[in-house]
Protein backbone atom coordinates (compact mmCIF):
# COMPACT_ATOMS: atom_id res chain seq x y z
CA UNK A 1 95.76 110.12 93.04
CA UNK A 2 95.22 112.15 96.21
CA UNK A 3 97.31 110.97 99.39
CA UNK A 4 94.73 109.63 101.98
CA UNK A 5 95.00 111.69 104.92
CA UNK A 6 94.98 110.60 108.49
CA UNK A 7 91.30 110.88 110.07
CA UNK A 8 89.02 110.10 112.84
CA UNK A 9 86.32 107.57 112.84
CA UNK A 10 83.79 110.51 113.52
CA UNK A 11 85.56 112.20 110.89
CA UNK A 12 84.89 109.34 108.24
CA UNK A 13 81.23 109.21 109.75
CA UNK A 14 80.61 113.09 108.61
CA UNK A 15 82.18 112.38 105.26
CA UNK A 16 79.97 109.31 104.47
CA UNK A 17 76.76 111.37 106.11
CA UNK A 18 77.40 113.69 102.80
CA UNK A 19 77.85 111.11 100.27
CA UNK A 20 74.38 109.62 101.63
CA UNK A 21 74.73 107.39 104.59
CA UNK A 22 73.08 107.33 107.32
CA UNK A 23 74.21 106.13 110.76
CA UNK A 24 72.76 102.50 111.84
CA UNK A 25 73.79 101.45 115.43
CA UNK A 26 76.57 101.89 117.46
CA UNK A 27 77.70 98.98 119.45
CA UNK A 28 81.06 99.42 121.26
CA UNK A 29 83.74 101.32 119.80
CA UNK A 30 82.02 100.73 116.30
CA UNK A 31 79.52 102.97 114.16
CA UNK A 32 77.41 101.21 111.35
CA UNK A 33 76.61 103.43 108.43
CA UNK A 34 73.92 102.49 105.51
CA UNK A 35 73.74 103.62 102.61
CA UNK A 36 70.43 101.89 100.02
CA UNK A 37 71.13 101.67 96.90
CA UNK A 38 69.14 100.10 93.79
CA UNK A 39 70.99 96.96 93.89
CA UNK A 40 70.71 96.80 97.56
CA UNK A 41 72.49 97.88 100.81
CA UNK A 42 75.95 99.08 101.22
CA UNK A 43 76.53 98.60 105.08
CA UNK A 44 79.98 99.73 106.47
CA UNK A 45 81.24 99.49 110.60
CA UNK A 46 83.84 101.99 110.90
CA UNK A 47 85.94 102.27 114.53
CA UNK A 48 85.20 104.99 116.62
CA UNK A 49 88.88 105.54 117.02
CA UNK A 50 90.91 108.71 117.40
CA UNK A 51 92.69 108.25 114.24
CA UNK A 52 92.00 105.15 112.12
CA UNK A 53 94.50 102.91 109.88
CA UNK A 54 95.89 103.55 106.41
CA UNK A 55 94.37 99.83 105.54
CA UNK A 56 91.32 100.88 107.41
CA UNK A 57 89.99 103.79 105.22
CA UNK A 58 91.54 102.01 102.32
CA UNK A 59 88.44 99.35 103.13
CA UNK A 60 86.10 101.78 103.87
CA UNK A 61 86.66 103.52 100.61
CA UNK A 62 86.48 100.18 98.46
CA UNK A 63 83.52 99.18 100.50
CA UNK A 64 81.61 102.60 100.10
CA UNK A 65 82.11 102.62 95.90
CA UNK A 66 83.27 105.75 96.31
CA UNK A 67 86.29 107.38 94.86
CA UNK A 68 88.83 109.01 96.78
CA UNK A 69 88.44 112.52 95.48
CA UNK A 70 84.79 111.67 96.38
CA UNK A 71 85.67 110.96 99.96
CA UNK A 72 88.14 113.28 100.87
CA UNK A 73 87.48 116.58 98.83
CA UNK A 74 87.48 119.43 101.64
């Protein structure tokens, strides 16, 4: 299992714009991305922060349905 690395909420934003999100709203220091699926709607906030949590893009990985190699394949 890959290591996650240490990334930027913009960063996180790109890599969920190529797995099929799209960008929502962005209220504060938070971006909402989308994603519509056949079951429904996947809807994740992620911080607009310089470099965001270990805990944090655990979440946003588990909230996604995406795998890790999925996520953070360069």
């Amino acid at each position: 299992m890959p290591k996650i690395p240490v990334l930027s909420g913009r960063e996180v934003c790109r890599i969920l714009e190529k797995n099929g999100f799209l960008e929502i709203r962005r209220k504060g220091s938070h971006i909402v991305m989308q994603r519509k699926t056949v079951d429904g709607t996947i809807t994740i906030p992620i911080p607009d922060h310089k470099e965001l949590r270990v805990g944090t893009l655990q979440a946003i990985i588990r909230q996604s349905l995406l795998s890790k190699t999925d996520c953070f394949v360069v």
